[in-house]
N, C-alpha and C. Protein backbone atom coordinates (compact mmCIF):
# COMPACT_ATOMS: atom_id res chain seq x y z
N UNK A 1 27.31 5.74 91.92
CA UNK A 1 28.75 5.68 92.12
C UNK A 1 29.21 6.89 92.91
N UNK A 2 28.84 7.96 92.42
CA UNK A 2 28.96 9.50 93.19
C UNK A 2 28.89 9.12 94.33
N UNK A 3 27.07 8.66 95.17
CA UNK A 3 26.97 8.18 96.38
C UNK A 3 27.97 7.85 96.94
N UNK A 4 28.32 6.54 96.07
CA UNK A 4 29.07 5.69 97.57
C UNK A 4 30.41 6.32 97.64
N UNK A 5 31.18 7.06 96.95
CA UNK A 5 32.32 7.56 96.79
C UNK A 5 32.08 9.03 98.32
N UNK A 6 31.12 9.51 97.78
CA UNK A 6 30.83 10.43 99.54
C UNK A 6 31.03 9.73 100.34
N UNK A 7 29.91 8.85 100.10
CA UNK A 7 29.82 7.73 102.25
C UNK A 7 31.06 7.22 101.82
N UNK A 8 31.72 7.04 101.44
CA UNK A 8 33.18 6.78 101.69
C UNK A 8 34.13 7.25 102.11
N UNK A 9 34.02 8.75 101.98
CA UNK A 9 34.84 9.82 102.25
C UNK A 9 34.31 10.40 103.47
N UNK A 10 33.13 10.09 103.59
CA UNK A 10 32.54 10.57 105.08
C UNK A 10 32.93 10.09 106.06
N UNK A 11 33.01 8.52 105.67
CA UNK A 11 33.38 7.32 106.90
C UNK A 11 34.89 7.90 106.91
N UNK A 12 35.81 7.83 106.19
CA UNK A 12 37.28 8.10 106.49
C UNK A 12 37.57 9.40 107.48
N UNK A 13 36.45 10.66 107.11
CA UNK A 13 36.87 11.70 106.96
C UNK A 13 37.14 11.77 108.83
N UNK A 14 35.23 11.18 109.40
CA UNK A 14 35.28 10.91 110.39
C UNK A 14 35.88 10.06 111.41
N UNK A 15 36.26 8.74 110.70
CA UNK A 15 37.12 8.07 111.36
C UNK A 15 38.09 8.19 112.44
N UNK A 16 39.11 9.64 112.21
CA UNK A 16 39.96 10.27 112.76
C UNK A 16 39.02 10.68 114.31
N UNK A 17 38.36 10.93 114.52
CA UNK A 17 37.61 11.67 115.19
C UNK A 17 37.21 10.96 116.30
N UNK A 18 36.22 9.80 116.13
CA UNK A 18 35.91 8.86 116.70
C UNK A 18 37.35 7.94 117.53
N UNK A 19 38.34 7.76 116.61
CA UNK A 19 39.55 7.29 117.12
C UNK A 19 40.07 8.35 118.04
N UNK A 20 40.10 9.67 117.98
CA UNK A 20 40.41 10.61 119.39
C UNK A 20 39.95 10.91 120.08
N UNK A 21 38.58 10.23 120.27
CA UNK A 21 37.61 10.50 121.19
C UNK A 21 37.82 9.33 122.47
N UNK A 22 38.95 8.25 122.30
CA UNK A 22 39.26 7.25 122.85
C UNK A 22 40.65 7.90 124.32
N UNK A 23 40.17 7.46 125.15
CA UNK A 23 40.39 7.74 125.94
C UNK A 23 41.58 7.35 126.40
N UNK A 24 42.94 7.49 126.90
CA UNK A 24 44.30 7.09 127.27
C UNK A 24 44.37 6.52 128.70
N UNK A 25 44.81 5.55 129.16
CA UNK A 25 44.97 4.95 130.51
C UNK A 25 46.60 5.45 130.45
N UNK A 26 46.54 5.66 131.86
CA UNK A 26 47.57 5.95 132.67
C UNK A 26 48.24 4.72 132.95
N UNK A 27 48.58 3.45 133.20
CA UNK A 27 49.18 2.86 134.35
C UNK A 27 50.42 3.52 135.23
N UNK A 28 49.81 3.55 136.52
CA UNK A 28 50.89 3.91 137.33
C UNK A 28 51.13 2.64 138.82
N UNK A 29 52.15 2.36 138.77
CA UNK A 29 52.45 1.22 139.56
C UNK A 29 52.44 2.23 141.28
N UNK A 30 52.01 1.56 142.08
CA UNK A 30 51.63 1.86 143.81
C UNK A 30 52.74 0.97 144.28
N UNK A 31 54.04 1.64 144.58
CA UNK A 31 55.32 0.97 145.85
C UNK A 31 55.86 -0.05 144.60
N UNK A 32 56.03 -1.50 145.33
CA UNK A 32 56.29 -2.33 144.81
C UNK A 32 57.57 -2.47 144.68
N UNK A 33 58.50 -2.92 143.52
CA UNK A 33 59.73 -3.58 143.67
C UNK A 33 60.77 -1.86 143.52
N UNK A 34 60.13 -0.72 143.25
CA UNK A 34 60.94 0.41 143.11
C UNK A 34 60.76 1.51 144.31
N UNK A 35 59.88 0.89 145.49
CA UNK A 35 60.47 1.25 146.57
C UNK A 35 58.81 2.41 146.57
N UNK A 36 59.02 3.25 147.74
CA UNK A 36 57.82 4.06 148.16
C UNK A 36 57.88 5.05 147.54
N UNK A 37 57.29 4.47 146.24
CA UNK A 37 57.06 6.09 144.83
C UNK A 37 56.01 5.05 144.09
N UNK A 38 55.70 6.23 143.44
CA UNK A 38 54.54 5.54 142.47
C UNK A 38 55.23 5.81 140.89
N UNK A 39 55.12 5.02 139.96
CA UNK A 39 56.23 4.44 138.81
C UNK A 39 55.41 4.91 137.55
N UNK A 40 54.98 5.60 137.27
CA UNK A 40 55.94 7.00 136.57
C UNK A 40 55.31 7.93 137.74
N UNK A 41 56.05 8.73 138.12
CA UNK A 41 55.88 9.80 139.11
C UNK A 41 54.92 11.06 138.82
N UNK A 42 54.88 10.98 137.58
CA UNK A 42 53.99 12.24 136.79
C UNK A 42 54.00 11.92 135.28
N UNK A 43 52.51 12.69 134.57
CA UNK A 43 52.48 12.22 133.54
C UNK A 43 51.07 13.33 132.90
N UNK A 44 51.15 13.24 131.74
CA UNK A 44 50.54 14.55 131.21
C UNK A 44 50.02 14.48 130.59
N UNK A 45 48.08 13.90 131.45
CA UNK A 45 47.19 13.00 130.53
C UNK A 45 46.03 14.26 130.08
N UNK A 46 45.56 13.92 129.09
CA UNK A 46 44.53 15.23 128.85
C UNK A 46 42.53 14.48 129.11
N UNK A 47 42.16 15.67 129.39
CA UNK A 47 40.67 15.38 129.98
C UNK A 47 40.36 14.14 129.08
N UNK A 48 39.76 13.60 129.89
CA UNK A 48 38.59 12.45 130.17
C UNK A 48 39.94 11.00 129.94
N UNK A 49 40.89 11.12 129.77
CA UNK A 49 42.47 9.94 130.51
C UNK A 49 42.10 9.53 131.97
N UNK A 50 42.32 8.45 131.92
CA UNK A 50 42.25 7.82 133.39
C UNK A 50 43.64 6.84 133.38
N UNK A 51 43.74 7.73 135.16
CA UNK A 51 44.99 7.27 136.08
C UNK A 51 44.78 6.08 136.57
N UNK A 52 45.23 4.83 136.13
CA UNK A 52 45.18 3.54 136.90
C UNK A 52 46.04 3.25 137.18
N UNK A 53 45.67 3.44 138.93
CA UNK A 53 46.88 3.19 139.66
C UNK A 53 46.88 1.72 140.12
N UNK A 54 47.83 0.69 140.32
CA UNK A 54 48.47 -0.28 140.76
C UNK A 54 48.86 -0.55 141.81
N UNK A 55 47.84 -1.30 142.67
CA UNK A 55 49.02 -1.74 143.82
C UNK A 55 49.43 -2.53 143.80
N UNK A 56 51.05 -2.49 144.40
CA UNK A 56 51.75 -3.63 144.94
C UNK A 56 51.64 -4.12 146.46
N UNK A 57 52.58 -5.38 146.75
CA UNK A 57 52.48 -5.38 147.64
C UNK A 57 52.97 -3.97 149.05
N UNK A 58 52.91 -4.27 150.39
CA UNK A 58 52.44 -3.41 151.80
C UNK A 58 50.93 -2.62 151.49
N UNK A 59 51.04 -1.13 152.34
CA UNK A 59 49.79 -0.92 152.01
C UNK A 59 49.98 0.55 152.08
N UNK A 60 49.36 1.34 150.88
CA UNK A 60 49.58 2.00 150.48
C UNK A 60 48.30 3.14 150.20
N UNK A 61 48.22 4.47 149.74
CA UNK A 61 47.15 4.97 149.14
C UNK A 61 46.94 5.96 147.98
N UNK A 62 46.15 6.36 147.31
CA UNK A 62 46.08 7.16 146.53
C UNK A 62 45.42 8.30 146.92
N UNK A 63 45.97 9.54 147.33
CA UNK A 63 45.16 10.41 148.05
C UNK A 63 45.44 12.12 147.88
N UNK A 64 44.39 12.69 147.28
CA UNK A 64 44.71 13.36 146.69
C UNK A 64 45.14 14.88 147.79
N UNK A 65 46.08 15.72 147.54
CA UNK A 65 46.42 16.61 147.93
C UNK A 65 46.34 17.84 147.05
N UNK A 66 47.42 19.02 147.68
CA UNK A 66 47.81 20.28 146.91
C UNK A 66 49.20 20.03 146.67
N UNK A 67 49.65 21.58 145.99
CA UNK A 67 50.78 21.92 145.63
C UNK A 67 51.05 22.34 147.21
N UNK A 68 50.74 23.55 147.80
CA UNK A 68 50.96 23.92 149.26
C UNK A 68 50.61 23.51 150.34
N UNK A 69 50.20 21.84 150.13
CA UNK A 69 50.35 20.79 151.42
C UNK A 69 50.36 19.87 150.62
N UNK A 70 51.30 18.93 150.22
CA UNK A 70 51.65 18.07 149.61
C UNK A 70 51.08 16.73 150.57
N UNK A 71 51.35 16.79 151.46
CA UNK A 71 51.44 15.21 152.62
C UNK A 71 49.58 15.74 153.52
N UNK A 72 48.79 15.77 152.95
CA UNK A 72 47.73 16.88 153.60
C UNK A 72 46.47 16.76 152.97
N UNK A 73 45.55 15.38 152.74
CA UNK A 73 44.04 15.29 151.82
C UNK A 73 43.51 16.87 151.82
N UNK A 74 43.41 16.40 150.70
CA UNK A 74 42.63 17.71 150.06
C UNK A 74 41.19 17.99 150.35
N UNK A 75 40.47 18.87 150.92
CA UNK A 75 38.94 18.45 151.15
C UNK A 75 38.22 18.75 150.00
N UNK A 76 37.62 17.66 150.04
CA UNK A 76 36.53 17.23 148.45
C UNK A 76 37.31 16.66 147.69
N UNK A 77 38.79 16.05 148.00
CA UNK A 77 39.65 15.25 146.87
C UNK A 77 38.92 14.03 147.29
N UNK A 78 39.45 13.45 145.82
CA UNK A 78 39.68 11.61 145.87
C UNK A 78 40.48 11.18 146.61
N UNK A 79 40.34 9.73 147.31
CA UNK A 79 41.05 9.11 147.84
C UNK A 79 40.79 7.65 148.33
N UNK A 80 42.07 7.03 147.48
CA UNK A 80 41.60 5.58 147.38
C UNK A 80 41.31 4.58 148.69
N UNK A 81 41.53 5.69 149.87
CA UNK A 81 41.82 4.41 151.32
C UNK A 81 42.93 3.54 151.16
N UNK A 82 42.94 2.89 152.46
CA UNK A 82 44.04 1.96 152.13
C UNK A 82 44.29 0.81 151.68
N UNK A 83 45.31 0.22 150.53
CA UNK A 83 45.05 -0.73 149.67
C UNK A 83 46.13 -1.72 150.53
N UNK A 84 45.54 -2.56 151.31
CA UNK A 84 46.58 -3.63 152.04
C UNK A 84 46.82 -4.79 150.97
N UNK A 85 48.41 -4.96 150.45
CA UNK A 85 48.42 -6.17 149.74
C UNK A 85 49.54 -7.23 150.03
N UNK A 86 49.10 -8.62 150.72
CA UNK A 86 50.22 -9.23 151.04
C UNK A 86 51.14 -9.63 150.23
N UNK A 87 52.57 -10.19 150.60
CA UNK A 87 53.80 -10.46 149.86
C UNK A 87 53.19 -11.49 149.10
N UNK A 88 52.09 -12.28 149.08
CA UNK A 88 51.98 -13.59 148.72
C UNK A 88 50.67 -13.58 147.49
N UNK A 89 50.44 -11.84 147.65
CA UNK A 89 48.99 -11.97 146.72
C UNK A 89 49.45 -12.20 145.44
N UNK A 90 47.94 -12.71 144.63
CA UNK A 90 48.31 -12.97 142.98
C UNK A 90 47.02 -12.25 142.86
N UNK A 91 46.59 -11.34 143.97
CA UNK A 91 45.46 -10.19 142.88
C UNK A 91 45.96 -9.04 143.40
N UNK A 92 45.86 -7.72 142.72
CA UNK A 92 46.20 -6.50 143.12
C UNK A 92 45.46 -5.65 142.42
N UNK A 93 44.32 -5.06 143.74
CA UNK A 93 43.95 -3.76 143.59
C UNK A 93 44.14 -2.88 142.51
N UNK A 94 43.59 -1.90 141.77
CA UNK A 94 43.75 -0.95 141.17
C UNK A 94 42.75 -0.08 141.76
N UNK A 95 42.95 1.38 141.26
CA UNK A 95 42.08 2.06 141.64
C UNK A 95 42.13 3.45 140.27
N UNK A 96 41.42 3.59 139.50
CA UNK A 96 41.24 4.55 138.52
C UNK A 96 40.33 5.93 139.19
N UNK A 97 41.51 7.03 138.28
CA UNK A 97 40.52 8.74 138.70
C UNK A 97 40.87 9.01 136.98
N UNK A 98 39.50 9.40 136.86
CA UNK A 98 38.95 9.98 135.33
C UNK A 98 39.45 11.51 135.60
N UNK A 99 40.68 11.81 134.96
CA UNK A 99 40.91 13.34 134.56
C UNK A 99 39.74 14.61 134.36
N UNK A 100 39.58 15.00 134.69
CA UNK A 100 38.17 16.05 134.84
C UNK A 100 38.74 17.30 134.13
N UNK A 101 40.26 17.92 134.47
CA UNK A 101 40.53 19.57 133.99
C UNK A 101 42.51 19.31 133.45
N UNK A 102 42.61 19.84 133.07
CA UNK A 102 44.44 20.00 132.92
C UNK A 102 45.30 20.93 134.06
N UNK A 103 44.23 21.18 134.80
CA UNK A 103 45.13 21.79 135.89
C UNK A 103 45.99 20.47 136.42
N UNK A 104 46.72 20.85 137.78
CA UNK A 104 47.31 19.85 137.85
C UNK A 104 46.96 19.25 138.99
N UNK A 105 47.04 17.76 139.07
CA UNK A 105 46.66 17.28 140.15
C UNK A 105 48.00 16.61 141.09
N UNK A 106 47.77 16.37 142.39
CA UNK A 106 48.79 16.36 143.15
C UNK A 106 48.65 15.26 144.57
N UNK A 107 49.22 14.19 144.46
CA UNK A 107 48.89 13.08 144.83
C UNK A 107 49.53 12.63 145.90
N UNK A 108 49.62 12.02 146.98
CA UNK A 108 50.48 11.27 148.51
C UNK A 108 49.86 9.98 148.68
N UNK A 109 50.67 9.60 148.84
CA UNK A 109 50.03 8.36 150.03
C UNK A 109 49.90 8.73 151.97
N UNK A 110 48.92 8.34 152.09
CA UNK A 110 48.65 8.68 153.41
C UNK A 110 49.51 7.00 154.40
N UNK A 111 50.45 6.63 153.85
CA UNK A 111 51.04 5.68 154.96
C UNK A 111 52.05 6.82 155.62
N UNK A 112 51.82 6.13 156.89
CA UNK A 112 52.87 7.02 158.10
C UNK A 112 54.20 7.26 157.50
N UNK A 113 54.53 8.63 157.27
CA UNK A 113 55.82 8.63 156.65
C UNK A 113 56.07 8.56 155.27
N UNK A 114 55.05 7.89 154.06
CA UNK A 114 55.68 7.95 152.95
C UNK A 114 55.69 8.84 152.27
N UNK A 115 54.68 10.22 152.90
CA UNK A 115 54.58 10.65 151.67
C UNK A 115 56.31 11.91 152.24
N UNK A 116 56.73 12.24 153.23
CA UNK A 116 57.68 12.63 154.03
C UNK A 116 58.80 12.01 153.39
N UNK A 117 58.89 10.52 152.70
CA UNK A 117 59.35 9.90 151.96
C UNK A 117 59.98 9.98 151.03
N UNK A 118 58.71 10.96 149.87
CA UNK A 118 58.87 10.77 148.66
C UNK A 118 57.63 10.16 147.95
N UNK A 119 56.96 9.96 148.68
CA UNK A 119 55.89 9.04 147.63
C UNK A 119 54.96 10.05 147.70
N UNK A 120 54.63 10.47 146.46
CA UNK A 120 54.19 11.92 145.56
C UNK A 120 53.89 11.75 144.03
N UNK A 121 52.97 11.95 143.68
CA UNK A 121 52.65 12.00 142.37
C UNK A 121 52.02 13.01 141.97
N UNK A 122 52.12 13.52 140.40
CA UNK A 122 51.83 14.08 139.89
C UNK A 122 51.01 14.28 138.52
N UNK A 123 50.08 14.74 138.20
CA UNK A 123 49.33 14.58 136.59
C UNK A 123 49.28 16.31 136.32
N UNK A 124 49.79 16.59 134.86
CA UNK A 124 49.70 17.74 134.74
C UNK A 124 50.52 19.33 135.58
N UNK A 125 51.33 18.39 135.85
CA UNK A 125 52.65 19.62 136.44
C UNK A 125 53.56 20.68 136.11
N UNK A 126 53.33 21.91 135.93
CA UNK A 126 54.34 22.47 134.53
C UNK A 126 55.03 22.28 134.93
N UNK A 127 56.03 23.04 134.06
CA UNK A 127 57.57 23.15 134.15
C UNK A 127 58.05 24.27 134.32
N UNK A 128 57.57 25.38 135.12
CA UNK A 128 58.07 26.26 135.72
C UNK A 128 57.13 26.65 136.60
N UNK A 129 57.40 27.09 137.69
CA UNK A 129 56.81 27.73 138.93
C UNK A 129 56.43 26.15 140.23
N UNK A 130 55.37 25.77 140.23
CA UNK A 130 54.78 24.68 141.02
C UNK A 130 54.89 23.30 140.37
N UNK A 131 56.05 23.42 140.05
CA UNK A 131 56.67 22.09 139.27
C UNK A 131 56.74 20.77 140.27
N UNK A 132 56.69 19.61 139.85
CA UNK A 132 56.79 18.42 140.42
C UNK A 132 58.14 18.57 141.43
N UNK A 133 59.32 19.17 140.94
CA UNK A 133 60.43 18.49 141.75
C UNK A 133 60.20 19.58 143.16
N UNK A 134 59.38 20.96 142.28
CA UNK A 134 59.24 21.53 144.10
C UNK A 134 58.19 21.06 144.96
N UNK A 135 57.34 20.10 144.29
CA UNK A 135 56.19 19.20 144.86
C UNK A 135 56.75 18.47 145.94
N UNK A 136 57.79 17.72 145.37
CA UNK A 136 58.35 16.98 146.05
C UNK A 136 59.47 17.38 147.07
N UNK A 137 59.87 17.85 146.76
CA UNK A 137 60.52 18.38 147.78
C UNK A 137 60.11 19.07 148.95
N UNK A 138 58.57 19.87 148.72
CA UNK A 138 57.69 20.07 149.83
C UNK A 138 57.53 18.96 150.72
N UNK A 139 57.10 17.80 149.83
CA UNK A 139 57.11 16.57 150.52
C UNK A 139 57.88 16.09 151.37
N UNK A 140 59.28 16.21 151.18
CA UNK A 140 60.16 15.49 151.68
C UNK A 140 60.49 16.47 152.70
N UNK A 141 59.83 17.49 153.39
CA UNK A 141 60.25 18.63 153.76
C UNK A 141 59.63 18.44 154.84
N UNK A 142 58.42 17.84 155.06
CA UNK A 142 57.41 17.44 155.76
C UNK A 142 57.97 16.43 157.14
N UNK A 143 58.86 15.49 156.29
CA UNK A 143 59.71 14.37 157.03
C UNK A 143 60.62 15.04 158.12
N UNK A 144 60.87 16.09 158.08
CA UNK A 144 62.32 17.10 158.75
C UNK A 144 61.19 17.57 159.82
N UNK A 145 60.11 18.44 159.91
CA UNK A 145 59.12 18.59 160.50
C UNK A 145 58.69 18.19 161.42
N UNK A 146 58.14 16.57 160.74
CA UNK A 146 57.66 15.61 162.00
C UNK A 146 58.36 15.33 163.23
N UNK A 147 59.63 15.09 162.34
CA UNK A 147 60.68 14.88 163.40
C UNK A 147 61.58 15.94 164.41
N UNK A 148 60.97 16.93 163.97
CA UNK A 148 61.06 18.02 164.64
C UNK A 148 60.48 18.74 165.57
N UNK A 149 59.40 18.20 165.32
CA UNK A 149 58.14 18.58 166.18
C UNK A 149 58.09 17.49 167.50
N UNK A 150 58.50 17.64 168.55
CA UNK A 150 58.30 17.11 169.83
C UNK A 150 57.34 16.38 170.29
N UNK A 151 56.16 17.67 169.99
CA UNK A 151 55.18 17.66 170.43
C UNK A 151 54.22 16.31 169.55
N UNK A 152 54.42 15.88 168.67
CA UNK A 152 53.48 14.93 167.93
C UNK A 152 54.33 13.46 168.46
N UNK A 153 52.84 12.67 168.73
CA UNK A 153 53.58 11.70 169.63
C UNK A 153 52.85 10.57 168.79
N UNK A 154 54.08 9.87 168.12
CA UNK A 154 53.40 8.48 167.10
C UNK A 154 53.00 7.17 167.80
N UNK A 155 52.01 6.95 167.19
CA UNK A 155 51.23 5.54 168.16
C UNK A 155 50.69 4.71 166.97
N UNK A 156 51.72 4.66 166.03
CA UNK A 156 51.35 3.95 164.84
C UNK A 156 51.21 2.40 165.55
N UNK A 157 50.46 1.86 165.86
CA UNK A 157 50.14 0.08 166.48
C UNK A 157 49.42 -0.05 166.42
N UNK A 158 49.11 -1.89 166.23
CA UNK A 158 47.89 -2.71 165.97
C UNK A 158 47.24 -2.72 167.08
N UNK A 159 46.22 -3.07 166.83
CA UNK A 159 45.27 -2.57 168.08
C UNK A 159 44.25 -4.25 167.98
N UNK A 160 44.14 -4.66 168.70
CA UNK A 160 43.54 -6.47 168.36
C UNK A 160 42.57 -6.50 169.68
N UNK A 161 42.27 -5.30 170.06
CA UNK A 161 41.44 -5.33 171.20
C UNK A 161 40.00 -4.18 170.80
N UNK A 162 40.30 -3.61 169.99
CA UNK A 162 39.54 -2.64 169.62
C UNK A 162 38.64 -2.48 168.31
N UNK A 163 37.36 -2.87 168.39
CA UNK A 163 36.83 -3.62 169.28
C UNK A 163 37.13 -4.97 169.66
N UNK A 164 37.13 -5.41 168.63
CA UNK A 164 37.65 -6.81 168.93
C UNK A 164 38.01 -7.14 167.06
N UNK A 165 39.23 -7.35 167.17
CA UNK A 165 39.84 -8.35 165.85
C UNK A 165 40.78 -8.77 166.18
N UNK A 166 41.01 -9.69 164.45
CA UNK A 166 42.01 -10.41 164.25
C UNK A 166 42.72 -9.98 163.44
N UNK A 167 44.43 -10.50 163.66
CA UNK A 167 45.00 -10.43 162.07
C UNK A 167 44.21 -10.97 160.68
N UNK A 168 43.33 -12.23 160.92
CA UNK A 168 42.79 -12.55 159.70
C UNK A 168 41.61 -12.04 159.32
N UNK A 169 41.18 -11.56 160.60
CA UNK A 169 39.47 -10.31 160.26
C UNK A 169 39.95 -8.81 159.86
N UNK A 170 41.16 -8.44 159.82
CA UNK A 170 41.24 -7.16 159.90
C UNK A 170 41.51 -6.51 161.44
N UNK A 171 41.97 -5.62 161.53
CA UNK A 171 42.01 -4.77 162.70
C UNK A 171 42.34 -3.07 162.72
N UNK A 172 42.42 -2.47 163.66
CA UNK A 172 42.38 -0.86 163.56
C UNK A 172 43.45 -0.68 164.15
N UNK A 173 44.19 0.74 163.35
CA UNK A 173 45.49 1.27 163.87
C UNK A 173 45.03 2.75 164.25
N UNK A 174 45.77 2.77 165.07
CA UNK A 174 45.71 4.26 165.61
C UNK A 174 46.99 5.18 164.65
N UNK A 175 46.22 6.48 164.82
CA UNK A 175 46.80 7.14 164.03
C UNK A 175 47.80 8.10 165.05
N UNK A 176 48.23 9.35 164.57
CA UNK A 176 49.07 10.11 165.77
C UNK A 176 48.44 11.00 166.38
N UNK A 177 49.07 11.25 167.31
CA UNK A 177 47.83 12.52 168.39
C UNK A 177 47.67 13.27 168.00
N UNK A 178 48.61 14.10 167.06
CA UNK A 178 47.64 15.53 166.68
C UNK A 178 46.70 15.59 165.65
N UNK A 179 46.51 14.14 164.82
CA UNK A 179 45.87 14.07 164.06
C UNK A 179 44.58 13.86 164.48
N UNK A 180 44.32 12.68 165.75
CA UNK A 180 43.55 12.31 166.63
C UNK A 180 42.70 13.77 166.99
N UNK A 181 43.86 14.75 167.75
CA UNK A 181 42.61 16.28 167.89
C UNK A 181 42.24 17.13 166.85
N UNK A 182 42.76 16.88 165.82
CA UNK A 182 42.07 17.90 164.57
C UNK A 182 41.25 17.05 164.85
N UNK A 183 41.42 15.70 163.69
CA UNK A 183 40.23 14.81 162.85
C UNK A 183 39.97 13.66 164.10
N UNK A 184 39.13 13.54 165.28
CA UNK A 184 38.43 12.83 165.66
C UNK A 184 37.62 11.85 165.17
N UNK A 185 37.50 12.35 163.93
CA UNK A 185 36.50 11.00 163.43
C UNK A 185 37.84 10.09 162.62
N UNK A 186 38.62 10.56 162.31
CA UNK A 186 39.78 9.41 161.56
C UNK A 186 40.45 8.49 162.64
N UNK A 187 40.12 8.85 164.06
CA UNK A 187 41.30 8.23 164.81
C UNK A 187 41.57 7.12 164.68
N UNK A 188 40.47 5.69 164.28
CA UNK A 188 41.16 4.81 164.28
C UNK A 188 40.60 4.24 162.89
N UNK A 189 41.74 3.75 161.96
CA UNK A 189 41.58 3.25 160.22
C UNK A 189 41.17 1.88 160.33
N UNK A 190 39.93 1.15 159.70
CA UNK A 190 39.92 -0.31 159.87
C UNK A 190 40.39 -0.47 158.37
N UNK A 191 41.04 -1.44 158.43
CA UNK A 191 41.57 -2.36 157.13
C UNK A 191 41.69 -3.64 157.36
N UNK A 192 42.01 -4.30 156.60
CA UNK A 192 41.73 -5.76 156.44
C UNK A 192 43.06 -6.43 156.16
N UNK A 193 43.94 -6.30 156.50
CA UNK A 193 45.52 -6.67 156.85
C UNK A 193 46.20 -5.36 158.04
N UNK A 194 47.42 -6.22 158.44
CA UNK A 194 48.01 -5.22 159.36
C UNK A 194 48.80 -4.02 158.51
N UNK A 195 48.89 -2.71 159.03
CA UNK A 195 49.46 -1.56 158.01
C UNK A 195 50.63 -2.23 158.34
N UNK A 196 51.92 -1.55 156.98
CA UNK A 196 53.20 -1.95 157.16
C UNK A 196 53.41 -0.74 158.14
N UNK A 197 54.85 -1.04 158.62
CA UNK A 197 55.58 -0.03 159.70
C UNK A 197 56.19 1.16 159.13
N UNK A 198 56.42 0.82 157.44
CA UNK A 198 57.37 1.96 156.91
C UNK A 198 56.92 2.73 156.37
């Protein structure tokens, strides 16, 4: 009787344990019906939580940045590429990143303009110093910039000659010129729908 009254108290004791060892999903919605943001904007998951992000429909990305280049892949970040989804789909993409540290991580979409936008996310952001709203606002700071800058000449267009596609095979967009002379090897993105314009 003693016995089983231990393994009884063992199983409970541990129980707790095993149940917090369970891991928390994120859902975070990509664009969609609330416009070029990702839906919750930030969120404050602890190691080994995974961010599943959602796409909606246009086309969109998950791509990881800094605090002091917000609109700017991070080298050695994640990044989901681009998730093309038509108005008419009934499947949508996800794309999950397994939390690794509680520092904070700091997220854009690489469509022309959104992240200049507003479309910015955040995991693990305090609340004083390199906070989300000055995240964002870096972001949106970016937009004043572009358009400021003369010198960057946008050639966001479908390209159906290069090499050779279709709207229904996919085709390649060119990216902008100064991106073209840094990163030569990005110049032209293949995806498998046309990028949206916005």
């Amino acid at each position: 009787m003693f016995f089983k009254s231990l393994l009884a108290s063992l199983v409970l004791v541990s129980a707790p344990a095993v149940l917090a060892a369970e891991p928390k999903v994120w859902d975070i919605t990509v664009g969609g019906a609330a416009g070029l943001v990702y839906t919750p904007n930030q969120v404050k998951p602890d190691v080994g939580d995974i961010l599943s992000f959602h796409f909606q429909i246009k086309n969109h990305t998950v791509t990881q940045s800094s605090f002091d280049s917000p609109c700017t892949p991070l080298a050695g970040g994640f990044d989901s590429g681009f998730m093309p989804v038509a108005a008419d789909a009934t499947e949508f993409p996800v794309y999950n990143v397994t939390v690794q540290t509680t520092d904070p991580i700091w997220i854009h979409c690489e469509q022309v303009g959104h992240c200049g936008m507003g479309m910015v996310f955040a995991a693990n952001a305090p609340k004083k110093g390199n906070t989300f709203d000055a995240f964002l606002a870096a972001a949106m700071a970016t937009a004043t910039q572009t358009t400021a800058d003369s010198t960057t000449t946008w050639t966001d267009s479908w390209s159906s000659d290069y090499p050779s596609a279709t709207p229904a095979s996919g085709g390649y967009y060119k990216r902008n010129v100064a991106e073209e002379e840094a990163q030569p090897e990005r110049r032209w993105s293949r995806v498998m729908a046309k990028r949206d314009a916005n």
